[in-house]
N, C-alpha and C. Protein backbone atom coordinates (compact mmCIF):
# COMPACT_ATOMS: atom_id res chain seq x y z
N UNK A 1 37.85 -58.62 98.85
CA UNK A 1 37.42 -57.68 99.88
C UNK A 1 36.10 -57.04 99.42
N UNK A 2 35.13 -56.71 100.71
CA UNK A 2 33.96 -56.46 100.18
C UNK A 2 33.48 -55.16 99.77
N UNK A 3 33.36 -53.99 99.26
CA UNK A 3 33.05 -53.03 99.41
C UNK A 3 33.02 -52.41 100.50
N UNK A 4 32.32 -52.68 101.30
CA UNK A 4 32.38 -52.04 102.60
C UNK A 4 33.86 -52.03 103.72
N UNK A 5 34.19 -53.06 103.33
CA UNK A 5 35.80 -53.82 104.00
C UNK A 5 36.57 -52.51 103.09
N UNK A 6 36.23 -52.24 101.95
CA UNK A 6 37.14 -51.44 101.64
C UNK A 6 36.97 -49.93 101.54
N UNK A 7 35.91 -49.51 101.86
CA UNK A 7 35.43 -47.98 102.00
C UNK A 7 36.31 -47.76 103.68
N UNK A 8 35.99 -49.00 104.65
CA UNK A 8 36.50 -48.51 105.88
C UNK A 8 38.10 -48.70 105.54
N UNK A 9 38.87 -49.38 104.35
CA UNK A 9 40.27 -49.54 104.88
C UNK A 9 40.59 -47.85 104.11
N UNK A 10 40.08 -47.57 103.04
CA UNK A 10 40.67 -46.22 102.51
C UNK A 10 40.23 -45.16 103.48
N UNK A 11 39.17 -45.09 104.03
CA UNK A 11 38.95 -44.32 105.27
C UNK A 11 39.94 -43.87 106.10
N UNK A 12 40.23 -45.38 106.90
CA UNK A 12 41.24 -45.47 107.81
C UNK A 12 42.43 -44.93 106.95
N UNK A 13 43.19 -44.71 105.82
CA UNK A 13 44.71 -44.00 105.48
C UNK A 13 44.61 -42.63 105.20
N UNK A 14 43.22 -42.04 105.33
CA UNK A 14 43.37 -40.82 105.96
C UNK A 14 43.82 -39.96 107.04
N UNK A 15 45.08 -39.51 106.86
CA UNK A 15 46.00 -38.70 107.72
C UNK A 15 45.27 -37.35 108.62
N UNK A 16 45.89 -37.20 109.49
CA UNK A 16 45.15 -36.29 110.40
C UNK A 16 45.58 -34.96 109.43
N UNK A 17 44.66 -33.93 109.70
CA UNK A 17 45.26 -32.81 108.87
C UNK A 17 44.97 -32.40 107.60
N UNK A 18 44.27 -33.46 107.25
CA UNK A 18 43.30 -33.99 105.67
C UNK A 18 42.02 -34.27 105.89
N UNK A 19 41.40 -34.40 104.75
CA UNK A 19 40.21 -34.81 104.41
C UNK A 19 39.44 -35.29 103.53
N UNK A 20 38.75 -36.50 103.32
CA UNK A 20 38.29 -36.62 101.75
C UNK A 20 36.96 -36.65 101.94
N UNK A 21 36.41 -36.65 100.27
CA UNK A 21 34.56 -36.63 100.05
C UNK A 21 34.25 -37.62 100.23
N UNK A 22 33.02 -37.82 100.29
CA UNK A 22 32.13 -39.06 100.55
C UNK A 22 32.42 -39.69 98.79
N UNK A 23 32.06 -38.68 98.09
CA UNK A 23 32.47 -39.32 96.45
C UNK A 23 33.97 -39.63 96.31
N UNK A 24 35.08 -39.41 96.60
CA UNK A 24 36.04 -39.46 96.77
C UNK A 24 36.40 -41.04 97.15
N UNK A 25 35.96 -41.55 98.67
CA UNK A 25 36.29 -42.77 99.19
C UNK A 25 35.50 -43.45 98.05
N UNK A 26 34.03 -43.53 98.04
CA UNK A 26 33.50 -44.21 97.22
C UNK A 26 34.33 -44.30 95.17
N UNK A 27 34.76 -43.57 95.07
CA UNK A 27 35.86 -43.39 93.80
C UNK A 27 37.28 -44.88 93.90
N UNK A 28 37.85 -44.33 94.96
CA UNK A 28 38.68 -45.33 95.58
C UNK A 28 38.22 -46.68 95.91
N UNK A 29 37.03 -46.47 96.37
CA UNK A 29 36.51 -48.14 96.37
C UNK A 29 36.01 -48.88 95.56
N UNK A 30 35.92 -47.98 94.02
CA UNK A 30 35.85 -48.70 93.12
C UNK A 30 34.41 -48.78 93.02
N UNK A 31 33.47 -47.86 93.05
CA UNK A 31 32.28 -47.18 92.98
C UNK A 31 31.63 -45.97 93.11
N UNK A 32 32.22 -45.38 92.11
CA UNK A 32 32.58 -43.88 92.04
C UNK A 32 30.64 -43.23 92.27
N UNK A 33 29.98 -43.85 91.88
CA UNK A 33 28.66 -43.55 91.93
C UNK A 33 27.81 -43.83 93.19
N UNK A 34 28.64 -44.09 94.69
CA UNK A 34 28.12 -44.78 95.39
C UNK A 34 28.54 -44.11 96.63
N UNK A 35 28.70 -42.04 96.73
CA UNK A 35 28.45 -41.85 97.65
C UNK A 35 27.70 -42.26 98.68
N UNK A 36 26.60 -41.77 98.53
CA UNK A 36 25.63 -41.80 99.63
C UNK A 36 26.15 -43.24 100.61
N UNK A 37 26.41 -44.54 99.70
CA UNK A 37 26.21 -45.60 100.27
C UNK A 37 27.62 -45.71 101.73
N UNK A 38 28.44 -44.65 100.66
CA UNK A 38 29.79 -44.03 102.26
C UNK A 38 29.25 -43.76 102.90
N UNK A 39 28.33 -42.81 103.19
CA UNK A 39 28.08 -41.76 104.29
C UNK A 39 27.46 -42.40 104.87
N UNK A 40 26.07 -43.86 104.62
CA UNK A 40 25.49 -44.35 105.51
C UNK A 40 26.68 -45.28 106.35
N UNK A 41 27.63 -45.67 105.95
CA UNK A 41 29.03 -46.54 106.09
C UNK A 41 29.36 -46.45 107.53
N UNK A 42 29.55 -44.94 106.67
CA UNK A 42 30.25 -43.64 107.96
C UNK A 42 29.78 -43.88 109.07
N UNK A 43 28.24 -42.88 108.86
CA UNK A 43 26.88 -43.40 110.59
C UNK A 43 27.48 -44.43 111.02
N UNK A 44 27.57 -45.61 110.57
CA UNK A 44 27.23 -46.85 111.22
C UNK A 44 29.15 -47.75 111.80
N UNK A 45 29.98 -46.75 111.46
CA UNK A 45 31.47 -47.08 111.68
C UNK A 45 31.72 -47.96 112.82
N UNK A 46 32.08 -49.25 113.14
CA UNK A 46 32.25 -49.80 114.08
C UNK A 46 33.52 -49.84 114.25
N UNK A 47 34.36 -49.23 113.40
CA UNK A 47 35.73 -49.12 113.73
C UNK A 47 36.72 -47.81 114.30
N UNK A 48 35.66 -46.86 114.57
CA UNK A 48 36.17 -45.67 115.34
C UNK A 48 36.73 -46.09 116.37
N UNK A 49 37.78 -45.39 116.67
CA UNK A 49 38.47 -44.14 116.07
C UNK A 49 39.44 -44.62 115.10
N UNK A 50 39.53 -45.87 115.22
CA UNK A 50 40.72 -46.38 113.87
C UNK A 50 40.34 -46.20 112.37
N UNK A 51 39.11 -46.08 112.22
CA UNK A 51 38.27 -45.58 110.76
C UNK A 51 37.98 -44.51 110.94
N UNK A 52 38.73 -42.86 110.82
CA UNK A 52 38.02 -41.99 111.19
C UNK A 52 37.07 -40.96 110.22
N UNK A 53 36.24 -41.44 110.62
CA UNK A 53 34.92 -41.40 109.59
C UNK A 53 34.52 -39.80 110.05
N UNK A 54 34.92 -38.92 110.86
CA UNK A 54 34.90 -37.78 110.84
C UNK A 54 35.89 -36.68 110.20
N UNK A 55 36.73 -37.69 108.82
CA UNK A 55 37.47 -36.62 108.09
C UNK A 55 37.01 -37.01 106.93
N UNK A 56 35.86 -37.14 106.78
CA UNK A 56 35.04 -37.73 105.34
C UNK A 56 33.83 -36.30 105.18
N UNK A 57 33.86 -36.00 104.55
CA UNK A 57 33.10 -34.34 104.39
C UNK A 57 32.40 -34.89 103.10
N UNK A 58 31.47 -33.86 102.57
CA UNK A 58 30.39 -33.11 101.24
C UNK A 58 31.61 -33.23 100.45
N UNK A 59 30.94 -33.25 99.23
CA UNK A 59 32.25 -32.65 98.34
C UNK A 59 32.33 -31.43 98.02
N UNK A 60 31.64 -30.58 98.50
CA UNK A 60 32.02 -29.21 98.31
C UNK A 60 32.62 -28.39 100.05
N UNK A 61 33.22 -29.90 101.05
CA UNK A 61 33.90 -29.18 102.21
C UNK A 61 32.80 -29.12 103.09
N UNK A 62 31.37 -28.84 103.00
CA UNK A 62 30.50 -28.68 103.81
C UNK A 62 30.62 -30.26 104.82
N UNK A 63 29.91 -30.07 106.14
CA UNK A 63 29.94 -31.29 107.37
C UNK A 63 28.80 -31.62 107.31
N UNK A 64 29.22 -32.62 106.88
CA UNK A 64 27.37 -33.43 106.49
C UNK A 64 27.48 -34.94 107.25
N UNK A 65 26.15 -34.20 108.22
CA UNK A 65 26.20 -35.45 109.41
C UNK A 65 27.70 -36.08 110.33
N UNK A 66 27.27 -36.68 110.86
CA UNK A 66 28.14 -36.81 112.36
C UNK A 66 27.40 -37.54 113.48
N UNK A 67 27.64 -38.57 113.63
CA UNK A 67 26.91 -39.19 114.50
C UNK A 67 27.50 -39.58 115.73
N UNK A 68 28.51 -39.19 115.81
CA UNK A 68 29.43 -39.13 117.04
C UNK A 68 29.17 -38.09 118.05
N UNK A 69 29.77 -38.20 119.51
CA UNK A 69 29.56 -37.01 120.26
C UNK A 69 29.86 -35.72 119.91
N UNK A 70 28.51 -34.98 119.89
CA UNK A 70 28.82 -33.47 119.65
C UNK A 70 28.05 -33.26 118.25
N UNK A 71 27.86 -34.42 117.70
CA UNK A 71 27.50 -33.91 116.31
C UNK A 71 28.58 -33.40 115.44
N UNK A 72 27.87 -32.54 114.50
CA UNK A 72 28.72 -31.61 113.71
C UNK A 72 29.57 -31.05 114.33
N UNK A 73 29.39 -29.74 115.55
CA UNK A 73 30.26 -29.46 116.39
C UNK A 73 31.03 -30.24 116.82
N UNK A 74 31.10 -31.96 117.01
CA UNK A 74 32.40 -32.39 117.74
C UNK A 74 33.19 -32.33 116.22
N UNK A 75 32.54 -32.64 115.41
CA UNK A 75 33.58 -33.03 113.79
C UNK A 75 34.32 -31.82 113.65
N UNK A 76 33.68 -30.65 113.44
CA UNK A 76 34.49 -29.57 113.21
C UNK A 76 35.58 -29.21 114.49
N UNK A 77 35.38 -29.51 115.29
CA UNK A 77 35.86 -29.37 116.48
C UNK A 77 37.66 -30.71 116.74
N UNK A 78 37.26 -31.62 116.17
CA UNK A 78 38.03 -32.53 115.90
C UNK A 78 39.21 -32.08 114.81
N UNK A 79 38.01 -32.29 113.72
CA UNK A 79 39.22 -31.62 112.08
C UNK A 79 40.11 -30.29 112.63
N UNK A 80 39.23 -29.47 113.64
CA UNK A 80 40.61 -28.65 113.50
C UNK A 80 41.36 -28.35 114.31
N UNK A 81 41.60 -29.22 115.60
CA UNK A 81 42.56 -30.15 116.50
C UNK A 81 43.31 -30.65 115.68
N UNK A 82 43.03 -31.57 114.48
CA UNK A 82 44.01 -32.36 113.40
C UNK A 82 44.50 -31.26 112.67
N UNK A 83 44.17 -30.07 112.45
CA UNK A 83 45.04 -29.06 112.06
C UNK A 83 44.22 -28.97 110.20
N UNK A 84 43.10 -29.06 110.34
CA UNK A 84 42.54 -29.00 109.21
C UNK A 84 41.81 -27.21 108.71
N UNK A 85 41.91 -27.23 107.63
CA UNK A 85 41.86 -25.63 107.31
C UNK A 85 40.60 -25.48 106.70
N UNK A 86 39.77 -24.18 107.78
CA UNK A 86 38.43 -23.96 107.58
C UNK A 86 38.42 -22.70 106.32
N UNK A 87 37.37 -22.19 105.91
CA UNK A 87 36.89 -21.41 104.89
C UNK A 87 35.79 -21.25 105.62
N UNK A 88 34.97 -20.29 106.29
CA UNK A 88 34.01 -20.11 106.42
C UNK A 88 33.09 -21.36 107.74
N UNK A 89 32.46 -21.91 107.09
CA UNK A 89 31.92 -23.14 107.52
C UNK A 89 32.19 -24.53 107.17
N UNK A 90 32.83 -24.38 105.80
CA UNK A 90 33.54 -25.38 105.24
C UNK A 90 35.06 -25.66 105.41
N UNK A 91 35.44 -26.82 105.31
CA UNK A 91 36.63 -27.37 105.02
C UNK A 91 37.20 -26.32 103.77
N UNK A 92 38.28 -25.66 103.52
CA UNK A 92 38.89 -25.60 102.11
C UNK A 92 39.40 -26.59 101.75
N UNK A 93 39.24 -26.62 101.00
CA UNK A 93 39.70 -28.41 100.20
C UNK A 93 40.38 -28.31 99.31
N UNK A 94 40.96 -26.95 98.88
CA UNK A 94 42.03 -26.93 98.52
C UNK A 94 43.53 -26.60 99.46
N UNK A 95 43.56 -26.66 100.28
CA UNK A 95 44.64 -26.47 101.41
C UNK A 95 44.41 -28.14 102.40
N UNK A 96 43.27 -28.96 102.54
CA UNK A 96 42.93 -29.95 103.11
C UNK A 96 42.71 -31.16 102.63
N UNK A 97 42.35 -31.20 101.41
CA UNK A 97 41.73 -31.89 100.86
C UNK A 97 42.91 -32.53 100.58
N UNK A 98 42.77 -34.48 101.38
CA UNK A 98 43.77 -35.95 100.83
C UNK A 98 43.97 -36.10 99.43
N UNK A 99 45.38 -35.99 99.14
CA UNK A 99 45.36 -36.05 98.07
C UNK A 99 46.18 -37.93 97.74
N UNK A 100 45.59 -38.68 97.14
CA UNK A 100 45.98 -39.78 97.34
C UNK A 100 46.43 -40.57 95.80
C-alpha cells in the first residue's frame, strides 16, 4: 500500500467525536516527518466524506485549512456537530484528541 493509500485509510478510522494531527496520521503512516505531505493529502481528498479529512487539525488543535464548503467555519462547524470539544478556537486535544 502506497503512502497515500494509507494516510487516507488511517484518516478514514477516525471516529466522529475525535480528532487527529496532521503529524499524527503521518506517524501512523509510517512517516512521522511527513506532515505537511497529509495536509496537502487532505486539500486534495477524493474520498470525502468517507475520508474525513476535516477531523485532521495542527498539532497544537488549531484549524488549519479546509477546503471544503465553508472553509474553516464549515470544519469547526462540523467537528462540533460530531460532538468534538472546543478550547477557545482550538480543538482541546486533550478531551478530543484519537487516541489509537
Amino acid at each position: 500500500m502506497s503512502f497515500t493509500d494509507t494516510v487516507y485509510d488511517v484518516t478514514a478510522q477516525i471516529p466522529k467525536g475525535n480528532v487527529a494531527t496532521y503529524g499524527q496520521i503521518a506517524k501512523l503512516a509510517g512517516k512521522p516527518k511527513a506532515a505537511r505531505i497529509v495536509g496537502s493529502l487532505m486539500k486534495i481528498n477524493p474520498f470525502a466524506p468517507r475520508v474525513p479529512c476535516h477531523r485532521v487539525v495542527g498539532f497544537d488543535g488549531n484549524l488549519i485549512g479546509y477546503s471544503g464548503k465553508n472553509g474553516i467555519t464549515g470544519k469547526r462547524s462540523m467537528l462540533i456537530k460530531e460532538g468534538v470539544v472546543f478550547k477557545g478556537n482550538k480543538v482541546d486535544l486533550a478531551r478530543s484528541l484519537w487516541r489509537r
